[in-house]
Each structure stands twice: as structure tokens, then as C-alpha cells.
C-alpha atoms as a PDB file:
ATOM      1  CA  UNK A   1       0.000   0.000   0.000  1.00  0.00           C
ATOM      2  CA  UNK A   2       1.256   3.407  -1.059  1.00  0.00           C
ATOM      3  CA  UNK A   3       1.718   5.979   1.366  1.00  0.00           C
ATOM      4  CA  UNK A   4       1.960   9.537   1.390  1.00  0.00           C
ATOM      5  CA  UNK A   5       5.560  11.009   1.563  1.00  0.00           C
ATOM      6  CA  UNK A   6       6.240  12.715   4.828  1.00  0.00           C
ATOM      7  CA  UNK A   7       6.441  16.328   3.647  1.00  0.00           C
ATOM      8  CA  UNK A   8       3.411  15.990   1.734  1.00  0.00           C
ATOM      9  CA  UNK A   9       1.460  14.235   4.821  1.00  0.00           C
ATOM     10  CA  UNK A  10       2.809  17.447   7.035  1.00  0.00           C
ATOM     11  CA  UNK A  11       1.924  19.943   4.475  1.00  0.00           C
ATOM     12  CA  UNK A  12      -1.931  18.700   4.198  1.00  0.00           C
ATOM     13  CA  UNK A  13      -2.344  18.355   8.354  1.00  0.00           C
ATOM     14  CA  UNK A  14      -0.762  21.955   8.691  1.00  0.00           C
ATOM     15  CA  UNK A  15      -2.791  23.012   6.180  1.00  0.00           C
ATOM     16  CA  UNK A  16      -6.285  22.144   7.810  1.00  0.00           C
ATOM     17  CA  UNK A  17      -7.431  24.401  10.332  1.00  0.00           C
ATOM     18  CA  UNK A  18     -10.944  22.857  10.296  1.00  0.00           C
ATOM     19  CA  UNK A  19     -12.828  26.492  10.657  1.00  0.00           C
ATOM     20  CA  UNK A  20     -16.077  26.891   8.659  1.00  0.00           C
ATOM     21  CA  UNK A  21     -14.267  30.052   7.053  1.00  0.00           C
ATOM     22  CA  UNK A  22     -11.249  28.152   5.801  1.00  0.00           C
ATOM     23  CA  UNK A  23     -13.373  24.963   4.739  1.00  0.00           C
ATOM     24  CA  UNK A  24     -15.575  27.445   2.917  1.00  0.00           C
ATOM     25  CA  UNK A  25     -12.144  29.367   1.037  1.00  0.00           C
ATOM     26  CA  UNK A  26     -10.946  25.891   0.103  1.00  0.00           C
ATOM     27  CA  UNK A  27     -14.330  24.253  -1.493  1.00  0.00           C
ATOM     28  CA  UNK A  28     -14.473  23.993  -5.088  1.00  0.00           C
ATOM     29  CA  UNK A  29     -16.231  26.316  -7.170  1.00  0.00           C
ATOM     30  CA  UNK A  30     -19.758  23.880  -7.387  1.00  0.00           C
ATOM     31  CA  UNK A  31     -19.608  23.236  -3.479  1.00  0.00           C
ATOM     32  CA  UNK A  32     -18.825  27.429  -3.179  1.00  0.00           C
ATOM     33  CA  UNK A  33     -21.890  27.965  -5.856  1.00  0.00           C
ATOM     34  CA  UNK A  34     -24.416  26.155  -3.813  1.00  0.00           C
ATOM     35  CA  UNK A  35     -23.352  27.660  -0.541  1.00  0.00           C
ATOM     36  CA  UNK A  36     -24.413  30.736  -2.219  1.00  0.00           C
ATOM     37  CA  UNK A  37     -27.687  29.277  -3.013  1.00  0.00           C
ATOM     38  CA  UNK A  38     -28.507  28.168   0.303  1.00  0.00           C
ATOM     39  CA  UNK A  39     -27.175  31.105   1.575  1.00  0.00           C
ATOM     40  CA  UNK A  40     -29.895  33.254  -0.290  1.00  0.00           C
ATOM     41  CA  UNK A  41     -32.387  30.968   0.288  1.00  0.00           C
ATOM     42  CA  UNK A  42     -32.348  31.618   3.681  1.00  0.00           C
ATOM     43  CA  UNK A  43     -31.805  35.039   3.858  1.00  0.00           C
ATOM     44  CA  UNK A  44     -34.866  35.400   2.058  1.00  0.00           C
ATOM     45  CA  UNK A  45     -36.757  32.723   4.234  1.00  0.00           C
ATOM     46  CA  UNK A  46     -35.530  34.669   7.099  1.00  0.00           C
ATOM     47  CA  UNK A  47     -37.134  38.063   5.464  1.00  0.00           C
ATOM     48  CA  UNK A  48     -40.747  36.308   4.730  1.00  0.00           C
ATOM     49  CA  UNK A  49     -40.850  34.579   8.340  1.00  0.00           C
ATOM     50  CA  UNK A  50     -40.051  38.454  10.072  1.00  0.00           C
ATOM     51  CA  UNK A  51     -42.412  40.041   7.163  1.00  0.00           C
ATOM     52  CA  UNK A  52     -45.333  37.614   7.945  1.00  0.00           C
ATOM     53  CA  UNK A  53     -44.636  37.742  11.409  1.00  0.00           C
ATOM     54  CA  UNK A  54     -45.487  41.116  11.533  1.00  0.00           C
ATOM     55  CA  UNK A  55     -47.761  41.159   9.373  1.00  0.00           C
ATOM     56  CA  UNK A  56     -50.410  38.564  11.080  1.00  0.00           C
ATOM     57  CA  UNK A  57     -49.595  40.014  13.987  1.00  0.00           C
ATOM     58  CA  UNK A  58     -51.215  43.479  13.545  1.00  0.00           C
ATOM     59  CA  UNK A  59     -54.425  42.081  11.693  1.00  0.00           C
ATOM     60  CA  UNK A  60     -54.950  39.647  14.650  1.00  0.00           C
ATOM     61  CA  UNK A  61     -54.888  42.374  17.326  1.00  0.00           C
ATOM     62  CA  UNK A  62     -56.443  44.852  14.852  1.00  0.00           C
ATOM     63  CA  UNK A  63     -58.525  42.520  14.019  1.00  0.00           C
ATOM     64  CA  UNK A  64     -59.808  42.005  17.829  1.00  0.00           C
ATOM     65  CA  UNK A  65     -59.716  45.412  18.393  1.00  0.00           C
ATOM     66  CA  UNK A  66     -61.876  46.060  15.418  1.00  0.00           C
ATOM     67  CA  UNK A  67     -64.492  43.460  16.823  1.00  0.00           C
ATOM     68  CA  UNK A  68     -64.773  45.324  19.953  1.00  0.00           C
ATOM     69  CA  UNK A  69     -65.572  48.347  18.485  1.00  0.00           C
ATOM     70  CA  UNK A  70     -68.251  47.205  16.338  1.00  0.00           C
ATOM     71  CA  UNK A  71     -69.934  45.649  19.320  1.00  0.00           C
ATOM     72  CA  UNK A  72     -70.061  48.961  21.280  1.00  0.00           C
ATOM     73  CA  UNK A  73     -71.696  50.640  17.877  1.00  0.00           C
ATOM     74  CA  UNK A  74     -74.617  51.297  17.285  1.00  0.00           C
ATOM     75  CA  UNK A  75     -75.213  52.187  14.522  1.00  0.00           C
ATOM     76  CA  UNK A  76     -73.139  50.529  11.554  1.00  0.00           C
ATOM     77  CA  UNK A  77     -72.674  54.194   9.279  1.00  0.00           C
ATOM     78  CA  UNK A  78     -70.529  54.739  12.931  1.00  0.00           C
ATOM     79  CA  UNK A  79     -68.534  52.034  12.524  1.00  0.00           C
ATOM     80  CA  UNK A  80     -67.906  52.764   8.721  1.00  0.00           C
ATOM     81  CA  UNK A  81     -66.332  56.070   9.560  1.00  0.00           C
ATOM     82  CA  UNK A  82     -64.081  54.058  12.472  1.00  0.00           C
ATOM     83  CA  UNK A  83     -63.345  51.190   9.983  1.00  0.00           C
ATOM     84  CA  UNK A  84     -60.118  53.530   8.483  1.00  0.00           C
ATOM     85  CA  UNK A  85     -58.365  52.732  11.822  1.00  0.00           C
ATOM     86  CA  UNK A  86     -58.081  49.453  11.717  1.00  0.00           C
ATOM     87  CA  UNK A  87     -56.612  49.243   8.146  1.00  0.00           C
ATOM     88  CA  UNK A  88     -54.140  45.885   8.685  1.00  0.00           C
ATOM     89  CA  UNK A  89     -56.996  44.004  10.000  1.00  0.00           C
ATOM     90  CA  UNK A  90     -59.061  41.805   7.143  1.00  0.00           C
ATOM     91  CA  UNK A  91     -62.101  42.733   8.522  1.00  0.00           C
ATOM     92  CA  UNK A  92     -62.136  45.894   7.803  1.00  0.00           C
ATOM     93  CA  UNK A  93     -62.332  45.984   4.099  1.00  0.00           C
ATOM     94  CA  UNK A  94     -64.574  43.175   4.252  1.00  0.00           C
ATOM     95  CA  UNK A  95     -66.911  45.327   6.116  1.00  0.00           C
ATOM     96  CA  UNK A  96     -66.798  48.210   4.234  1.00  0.00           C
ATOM     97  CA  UNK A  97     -67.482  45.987   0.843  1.00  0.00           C
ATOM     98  CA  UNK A  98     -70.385  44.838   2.389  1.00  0.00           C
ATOM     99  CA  UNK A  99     -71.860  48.130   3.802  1.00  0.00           C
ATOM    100  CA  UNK A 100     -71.818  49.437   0.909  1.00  0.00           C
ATOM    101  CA  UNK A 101     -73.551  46.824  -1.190  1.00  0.00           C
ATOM    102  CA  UNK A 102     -75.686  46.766   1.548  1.00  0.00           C
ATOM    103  CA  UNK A 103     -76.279  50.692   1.476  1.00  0.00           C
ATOM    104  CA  UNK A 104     -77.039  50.719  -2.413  1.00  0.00           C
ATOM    105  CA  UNK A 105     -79.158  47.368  -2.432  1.00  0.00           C
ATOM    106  CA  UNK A 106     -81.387  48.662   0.368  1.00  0.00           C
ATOM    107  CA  UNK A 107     -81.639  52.413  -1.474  1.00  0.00           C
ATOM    108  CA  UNK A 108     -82.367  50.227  -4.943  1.00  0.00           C
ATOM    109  CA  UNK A 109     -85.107  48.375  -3.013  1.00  0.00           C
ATOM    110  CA  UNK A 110     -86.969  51.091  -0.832  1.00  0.00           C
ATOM    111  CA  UNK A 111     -87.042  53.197  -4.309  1.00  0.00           C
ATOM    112  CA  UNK A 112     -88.575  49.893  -5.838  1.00  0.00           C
ATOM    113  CA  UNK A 113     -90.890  48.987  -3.149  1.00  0.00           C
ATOM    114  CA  UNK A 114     -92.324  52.305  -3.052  1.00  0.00           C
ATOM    115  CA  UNK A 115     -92.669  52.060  -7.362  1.00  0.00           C
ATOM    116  CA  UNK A 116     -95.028  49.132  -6.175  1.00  0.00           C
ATOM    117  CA  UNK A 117     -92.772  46.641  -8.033  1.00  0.00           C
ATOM    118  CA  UNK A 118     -92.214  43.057  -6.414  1.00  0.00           C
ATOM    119  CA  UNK A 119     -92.895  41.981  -2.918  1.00  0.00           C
ATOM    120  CA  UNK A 120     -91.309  42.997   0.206  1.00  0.00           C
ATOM    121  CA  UNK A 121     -90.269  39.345   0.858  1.00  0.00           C
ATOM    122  CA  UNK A 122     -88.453  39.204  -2.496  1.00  0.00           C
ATOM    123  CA  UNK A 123     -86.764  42.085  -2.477  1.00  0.00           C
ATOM    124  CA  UNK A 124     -85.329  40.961   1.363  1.00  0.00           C
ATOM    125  CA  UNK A 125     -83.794  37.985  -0.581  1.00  0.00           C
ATOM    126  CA  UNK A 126     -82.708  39.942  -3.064  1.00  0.00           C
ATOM    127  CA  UNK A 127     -80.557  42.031  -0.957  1.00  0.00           C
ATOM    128  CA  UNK A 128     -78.958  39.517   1.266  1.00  0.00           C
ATOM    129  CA  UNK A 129     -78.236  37.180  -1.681  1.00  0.00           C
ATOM    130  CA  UNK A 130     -76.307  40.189  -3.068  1.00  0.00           C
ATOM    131  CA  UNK A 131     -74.270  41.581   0.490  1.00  0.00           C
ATOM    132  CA  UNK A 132     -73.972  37.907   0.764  1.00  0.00           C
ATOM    133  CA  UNK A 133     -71.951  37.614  -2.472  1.00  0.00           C
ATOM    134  CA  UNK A 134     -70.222  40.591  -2.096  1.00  0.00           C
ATOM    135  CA  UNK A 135     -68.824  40.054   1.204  1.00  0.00           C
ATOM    136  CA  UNK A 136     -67.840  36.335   0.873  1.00  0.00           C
ATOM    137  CA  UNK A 137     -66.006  38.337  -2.540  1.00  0.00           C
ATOM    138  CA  UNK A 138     -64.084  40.454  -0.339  1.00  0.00           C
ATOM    139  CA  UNK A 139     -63.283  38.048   2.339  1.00  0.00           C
ATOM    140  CA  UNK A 140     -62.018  35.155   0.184  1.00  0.00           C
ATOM    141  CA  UNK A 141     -59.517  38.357  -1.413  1.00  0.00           C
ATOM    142  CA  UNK A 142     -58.141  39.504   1.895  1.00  0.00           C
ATOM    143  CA  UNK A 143     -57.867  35.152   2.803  1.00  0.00           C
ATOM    144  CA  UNK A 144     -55.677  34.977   0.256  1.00  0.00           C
ATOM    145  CA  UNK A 145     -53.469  37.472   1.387  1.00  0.00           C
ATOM    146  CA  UNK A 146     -53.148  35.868   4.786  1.00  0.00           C
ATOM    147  CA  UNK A 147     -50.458  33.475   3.477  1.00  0.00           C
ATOM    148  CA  UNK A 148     -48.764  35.163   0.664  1.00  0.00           C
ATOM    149  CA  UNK A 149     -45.114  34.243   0.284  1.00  0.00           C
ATOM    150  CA  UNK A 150     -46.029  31.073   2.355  1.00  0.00           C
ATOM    151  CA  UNK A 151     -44.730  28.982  -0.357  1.00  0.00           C
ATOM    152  CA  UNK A 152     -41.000  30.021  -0.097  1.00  0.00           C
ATOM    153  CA  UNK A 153     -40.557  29.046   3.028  1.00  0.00           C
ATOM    154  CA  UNK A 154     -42.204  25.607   2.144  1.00  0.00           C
ATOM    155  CA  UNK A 155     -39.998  25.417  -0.723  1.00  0.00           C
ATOM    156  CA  UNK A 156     -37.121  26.057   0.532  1.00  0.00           C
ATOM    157  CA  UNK A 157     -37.638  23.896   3.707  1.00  0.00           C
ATOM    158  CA  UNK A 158     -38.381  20.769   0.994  1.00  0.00           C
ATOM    159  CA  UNK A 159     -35.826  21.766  -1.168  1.00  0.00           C
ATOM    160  CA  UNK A 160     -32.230  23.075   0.769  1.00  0.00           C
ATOM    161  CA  UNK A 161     -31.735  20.028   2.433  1.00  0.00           C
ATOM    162  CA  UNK A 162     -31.544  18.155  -1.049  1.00  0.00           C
ATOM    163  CA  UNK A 163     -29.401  20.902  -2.419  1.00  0.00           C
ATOM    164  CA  UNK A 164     -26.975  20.662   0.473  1.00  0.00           C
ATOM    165  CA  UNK A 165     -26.667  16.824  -0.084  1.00  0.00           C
ATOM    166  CA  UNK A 166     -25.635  17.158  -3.639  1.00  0.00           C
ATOM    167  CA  UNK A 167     -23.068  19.855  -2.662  1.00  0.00           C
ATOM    168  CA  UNK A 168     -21.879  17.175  -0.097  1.00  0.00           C
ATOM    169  CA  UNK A 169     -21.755  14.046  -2.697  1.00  0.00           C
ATOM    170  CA  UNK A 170     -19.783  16.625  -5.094  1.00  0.00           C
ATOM    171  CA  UNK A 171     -17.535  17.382  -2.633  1.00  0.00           C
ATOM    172  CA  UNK A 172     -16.829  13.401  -1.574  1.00  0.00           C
ATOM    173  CA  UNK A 173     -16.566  13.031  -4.925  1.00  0.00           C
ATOM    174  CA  UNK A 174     -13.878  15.297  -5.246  1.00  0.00           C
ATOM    175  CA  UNK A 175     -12.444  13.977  -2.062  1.00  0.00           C
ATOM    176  CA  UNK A 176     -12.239  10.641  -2.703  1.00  0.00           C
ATOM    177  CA  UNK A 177     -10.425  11.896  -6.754  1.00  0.00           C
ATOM    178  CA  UNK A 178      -7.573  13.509  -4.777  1.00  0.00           C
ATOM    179  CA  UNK A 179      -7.052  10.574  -2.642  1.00  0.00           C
ATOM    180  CA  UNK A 180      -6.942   8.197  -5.922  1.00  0.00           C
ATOM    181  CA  UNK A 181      -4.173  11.054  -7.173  1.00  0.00           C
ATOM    182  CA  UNK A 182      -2.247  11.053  -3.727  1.00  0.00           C
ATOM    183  CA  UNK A 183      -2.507   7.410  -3.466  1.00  0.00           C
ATOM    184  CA  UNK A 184      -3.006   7.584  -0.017  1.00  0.00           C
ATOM    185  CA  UNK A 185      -6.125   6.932   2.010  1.00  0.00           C
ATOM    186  CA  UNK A 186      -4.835   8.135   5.445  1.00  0.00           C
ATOM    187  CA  UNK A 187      -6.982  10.800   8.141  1.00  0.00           C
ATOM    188  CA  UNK A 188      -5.115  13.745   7.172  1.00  0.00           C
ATOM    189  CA  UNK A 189      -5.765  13.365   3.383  1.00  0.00           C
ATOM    190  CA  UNK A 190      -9.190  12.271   4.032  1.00  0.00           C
ATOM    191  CA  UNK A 191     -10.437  14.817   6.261  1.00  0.00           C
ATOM    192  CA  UNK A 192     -10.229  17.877   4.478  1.00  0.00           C
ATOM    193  CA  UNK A 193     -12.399  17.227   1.746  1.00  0.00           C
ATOM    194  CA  UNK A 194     -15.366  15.168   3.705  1.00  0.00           C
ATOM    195  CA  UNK A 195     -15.140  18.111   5.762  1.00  0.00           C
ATOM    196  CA  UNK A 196     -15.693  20.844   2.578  1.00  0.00           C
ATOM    197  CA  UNK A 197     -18.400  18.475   1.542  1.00  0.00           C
ATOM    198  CA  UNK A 198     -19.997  18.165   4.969  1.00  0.00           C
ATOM    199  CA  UNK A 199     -20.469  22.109   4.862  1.00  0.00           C
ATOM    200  CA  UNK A 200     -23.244  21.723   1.969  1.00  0.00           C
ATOM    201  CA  UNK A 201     -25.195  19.684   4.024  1.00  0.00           C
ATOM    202  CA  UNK A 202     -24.878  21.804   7.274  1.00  0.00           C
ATOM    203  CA  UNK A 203     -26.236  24.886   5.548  1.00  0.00           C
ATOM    204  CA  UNK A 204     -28.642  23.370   3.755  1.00  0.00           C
ATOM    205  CA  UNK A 205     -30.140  22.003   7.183  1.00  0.00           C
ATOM    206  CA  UNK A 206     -29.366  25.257   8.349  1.00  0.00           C
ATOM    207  CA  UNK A 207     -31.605  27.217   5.529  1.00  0.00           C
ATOM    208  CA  UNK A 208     -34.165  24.171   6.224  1.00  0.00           C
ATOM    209  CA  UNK A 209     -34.863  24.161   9.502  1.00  0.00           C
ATOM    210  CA  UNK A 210     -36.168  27.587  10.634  1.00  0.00           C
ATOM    211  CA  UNK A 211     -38.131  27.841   7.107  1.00  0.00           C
ATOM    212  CA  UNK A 212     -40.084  24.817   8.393  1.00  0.00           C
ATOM    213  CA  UNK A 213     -40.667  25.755  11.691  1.00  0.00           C
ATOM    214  CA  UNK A 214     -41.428  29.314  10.118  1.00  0.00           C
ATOM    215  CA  UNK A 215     -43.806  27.918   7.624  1.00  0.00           C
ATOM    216  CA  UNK A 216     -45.552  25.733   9.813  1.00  0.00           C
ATOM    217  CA  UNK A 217     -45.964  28.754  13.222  1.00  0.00           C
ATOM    218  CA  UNK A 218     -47.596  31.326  10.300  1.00  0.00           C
ATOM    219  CA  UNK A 219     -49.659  29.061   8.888  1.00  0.00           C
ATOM    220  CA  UNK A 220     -51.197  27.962  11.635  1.00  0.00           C
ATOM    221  CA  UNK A 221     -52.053  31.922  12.659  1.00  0.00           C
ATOM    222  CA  UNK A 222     -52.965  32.458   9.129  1.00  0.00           C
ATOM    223  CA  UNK A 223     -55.381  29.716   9.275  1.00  0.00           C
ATOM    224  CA  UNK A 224     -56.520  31.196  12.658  1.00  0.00           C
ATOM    225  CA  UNK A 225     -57.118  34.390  11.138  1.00  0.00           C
ATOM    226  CA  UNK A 226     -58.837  33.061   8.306  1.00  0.00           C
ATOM    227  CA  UNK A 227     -61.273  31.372  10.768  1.00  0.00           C
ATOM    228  CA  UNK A 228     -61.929  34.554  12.153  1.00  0.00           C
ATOM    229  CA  UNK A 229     -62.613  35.963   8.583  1.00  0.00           C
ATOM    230  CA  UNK A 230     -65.398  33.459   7.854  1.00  0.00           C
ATOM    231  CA  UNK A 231     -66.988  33.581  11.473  1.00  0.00           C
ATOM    232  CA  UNK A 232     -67.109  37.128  10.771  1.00  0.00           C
ATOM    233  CA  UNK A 233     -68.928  36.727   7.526  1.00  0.00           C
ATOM    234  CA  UNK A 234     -71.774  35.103   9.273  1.00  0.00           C
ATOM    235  CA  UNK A 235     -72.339  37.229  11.949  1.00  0.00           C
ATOM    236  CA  UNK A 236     -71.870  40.782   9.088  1.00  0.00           C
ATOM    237  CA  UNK A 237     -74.635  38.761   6.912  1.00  0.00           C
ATOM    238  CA  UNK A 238     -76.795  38.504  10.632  1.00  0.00           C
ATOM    239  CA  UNK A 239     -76.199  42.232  10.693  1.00  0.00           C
ATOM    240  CA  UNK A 240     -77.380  42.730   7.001  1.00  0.00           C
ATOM    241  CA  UNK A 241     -80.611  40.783   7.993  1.00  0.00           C
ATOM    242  CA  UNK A 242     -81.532  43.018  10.611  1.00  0.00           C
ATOM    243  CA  UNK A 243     -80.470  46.025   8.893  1.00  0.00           C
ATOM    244  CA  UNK A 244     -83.138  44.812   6.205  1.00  0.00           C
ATOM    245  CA  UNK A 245     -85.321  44.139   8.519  1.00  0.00           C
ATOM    246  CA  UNK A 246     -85.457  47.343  10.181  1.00  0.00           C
ATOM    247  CA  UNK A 247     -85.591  49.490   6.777  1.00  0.00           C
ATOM    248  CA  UNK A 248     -88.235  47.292   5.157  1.00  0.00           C
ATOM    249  CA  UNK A 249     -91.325  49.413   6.345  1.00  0.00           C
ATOM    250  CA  UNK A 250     -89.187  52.442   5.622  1.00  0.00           C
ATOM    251  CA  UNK A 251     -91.370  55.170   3.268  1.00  0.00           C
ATOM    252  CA  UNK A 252     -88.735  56.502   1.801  1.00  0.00           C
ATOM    253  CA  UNK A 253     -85.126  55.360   0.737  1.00  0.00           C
ATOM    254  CA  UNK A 254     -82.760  55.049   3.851  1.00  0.00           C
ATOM    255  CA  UNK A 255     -79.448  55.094   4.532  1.00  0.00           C
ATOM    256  CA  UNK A 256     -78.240  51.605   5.815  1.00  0.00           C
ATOM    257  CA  UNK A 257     -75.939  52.817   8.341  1.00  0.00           C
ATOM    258  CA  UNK A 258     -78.876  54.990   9.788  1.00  0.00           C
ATOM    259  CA  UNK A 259     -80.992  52.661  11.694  1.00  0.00           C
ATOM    260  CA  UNK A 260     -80.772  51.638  15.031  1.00  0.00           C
ATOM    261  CA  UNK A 261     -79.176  47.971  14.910  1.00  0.00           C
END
């Protein structure tokens, strides 16, 4: 068995430090390419996770806050001109979409009812079909929103760990070719390169792991707002019913907002 001459042998073990820094210098251009990858991959996951963060965040405590108030309203033309405030919560667009569908529907059918076309009962329908419509519109656009740029931190928590193993397997690979030239299958000509390769695979877990965890902690408060979107659908259509209700024996048109609720 060949071994490696004595100067050679010294020159490799002096020459490994076995820092991240120096392991990262000495990698070959592939193994330095998709550290660069993985790198930006989770830099950006790490920019979603803080953006989204945020971002559900405020709507869920607007969002409560926004609830509050529109319990301690009265009336809901009130709670229109309050609805500006609350501006990162979901609910508040959604609202405002349906108040004023429900405004113009309920103008549309006093003028008819008065014009003695259709029944009362039809036109009621008629409205809360359409402020049905319209909100469940506006609330499936802002539910879509709640998990926006979702999908790169599910991608990249699929995907880095696979692109860390292939910078690994290059880098055995070109291990295990410098041993074949060296002739010499010792520690200190081994360790260097299975080292370099190991790197890959280290920051592709790295650029894994909190996308994952990321992923999986928004989603789960996106869902949770998104359960409060379609809870508050119901109960805005139960307002809508009332506010029908109330402006049905109306003799002239009325403003939605302007009844008592």
C-alpha cells in the first residue's frame, strides 16, 4: 500500500485548520456555488418569516380590536367612519365591501318597493343574496393574502436540504479523486475534503430548519385568522338581515348605516 511522503502528509495536516471560514475558502467552485444558493435561500426565508410575522400580527390584534368596536356601535354608518383605523386588519375591508352593497341594495329596493314593483319578501332575498356575495367576494380576497409568500418558506424547507446533499456528494466526490491522485487513504488526506463536503449539508439544514418551523408557526395563525374571517362573515350577513329588517317598512329610501341595529 502506497503511502503519502512525509512532507506531503505534514503539508496537508498543517494546512487544515478545520474552521467553517477556511473549509468554505478551500471548497471547489460547485460546493462554493451552492453555498451561495442556500445562503440566499435563507436570507430570504428569514425576510418572509419576520415580514409575515409582523404582518399577522397586527391584523390579529387589529382585528380584535376592530371586533370590539363594532360591538359597542350602534349604529353601523358609525362604525364605517371608524373602519379607516383598523386598516391591517381583514375585517375591515370586508366590512366596508359589504356596507356598501348593503347601502345601495337597500336604497335600490326602498325606491322599488315604493314604485309598487315586487314583494317585500323578495326584495329581502334579493338584498342579502347580493351583500352575501359581495362580502364572501371580499373576504375570500383579503384570505388569500393571509399566506402570501407562504410557499418560499415551504420550498425552501423541501428543497435546501436536497441541495446541500448534492453539494456534499460533489464534494466526496472530489475527495475521494484527490485521494486516488495522492494514493493515499490516510486521516489527514481524508479529512479535508469530507469536511468541505460536509459544509453543503450543514447549511442546507441550516436554511431548512427555521423555514419549516417558520412555515408551519404562520400558517397555523394564518389559518386562525382566516377562521376569524369566515366567522365574521356570518355574523356581518346577521347584521345585514336586521339592517333589512329594520328598513323594510321604511317610506322613503334610507341610509343603511342609519338605523338603530
Amino acid at each position: 500500500m502506497m503511502h503519502m511522503p512525509l512532507a506531503t502528509l505534514a503539508a496537508t495536516t498543517e494546512g487544515f485548520r478545520g474552521d467553517i471560514l477556511r473549509l468554505v475558502a478551500d471548497a471547489g467552485p460547485v460546493v462554493k456555488f451552492i453555498l451561495l444558493v442556500l445562503i440566499g435561500a435563507s436570507v430570504l426565508s428569514w425576510t418572509v418569516i419576520i415580514d409575515r410575522f409582523r404582518t399577522l400580527r397586527r391584523a390579529e390584534e387589529q382585528s380584535r380590536a376592530f371586533l370590539r368596536a363594532l360591538e359597542q356601535e350602534r349604529r353601523l354608518s358609525d362604525m364605517r367612519d371608524r373602519a379607516a383605523r383598523y386598516g391591517a386588519s381583514p375585517l375591515s375591508p370586508i366590512f366596508l365591501s359589504g356596507f356598501r352593497e348593503l347601502t345601495a341594495a337597500v336604497a335600490e329596493s326602498v325606491g322599488r318597493f315604493r314604485g309598487g314593483q315586487g314583494s317585500n319578501d323578495e326584495g329581502r332575498q334579493r338584498i342579502l343574496d347580493r351583500v352575501r356575495r359581495r362580502v364572501e367576494e371580499a373576504a375570500a380576497g383579503q384570505a388569500e393574502q393571509l399566506d402570501r409568500h407562504l410557499g418560499i418558506l415551504a420550498t425552501t424547507g423541501s428543497v435546501a436540504p436536497f441541495v446541500g446533499l448534492f453539494g456534499t456528494v460533489w464534494g466526496i466526490m472530489n475527495a475521494f479523486q484527490g485521494i486516488g491522485v495522492v494514493g493515499s487513504a490516510n486521516l489527514a488526506a481524508v479529512a479535508p475534503g469530507i469536511s468541505e463536503a460536509l459544509v453543503a449539508t450543514a447549511a442546507g439544514l441550516a436554511a431548512a430548519i427555521p423555514a419549516v418551523i417558520g412555515y408551519n408557526f404562520l400558517l397555523a395563525r394564518a389559518r386562525r385568522i382566516g377562521g376569524q374571517i369566515e366567522r365574521f362573515v356570518l355574523a356581518f350577513a346577521a347584521l345585514a338581515e336586521a339592517q333589512i329588517d329594520l328598513t323594510r317598512s321604511a317610506s322613503g329610501p334610507v341610509e343603511a348605516g342609519q338605523a338603530q341595529l
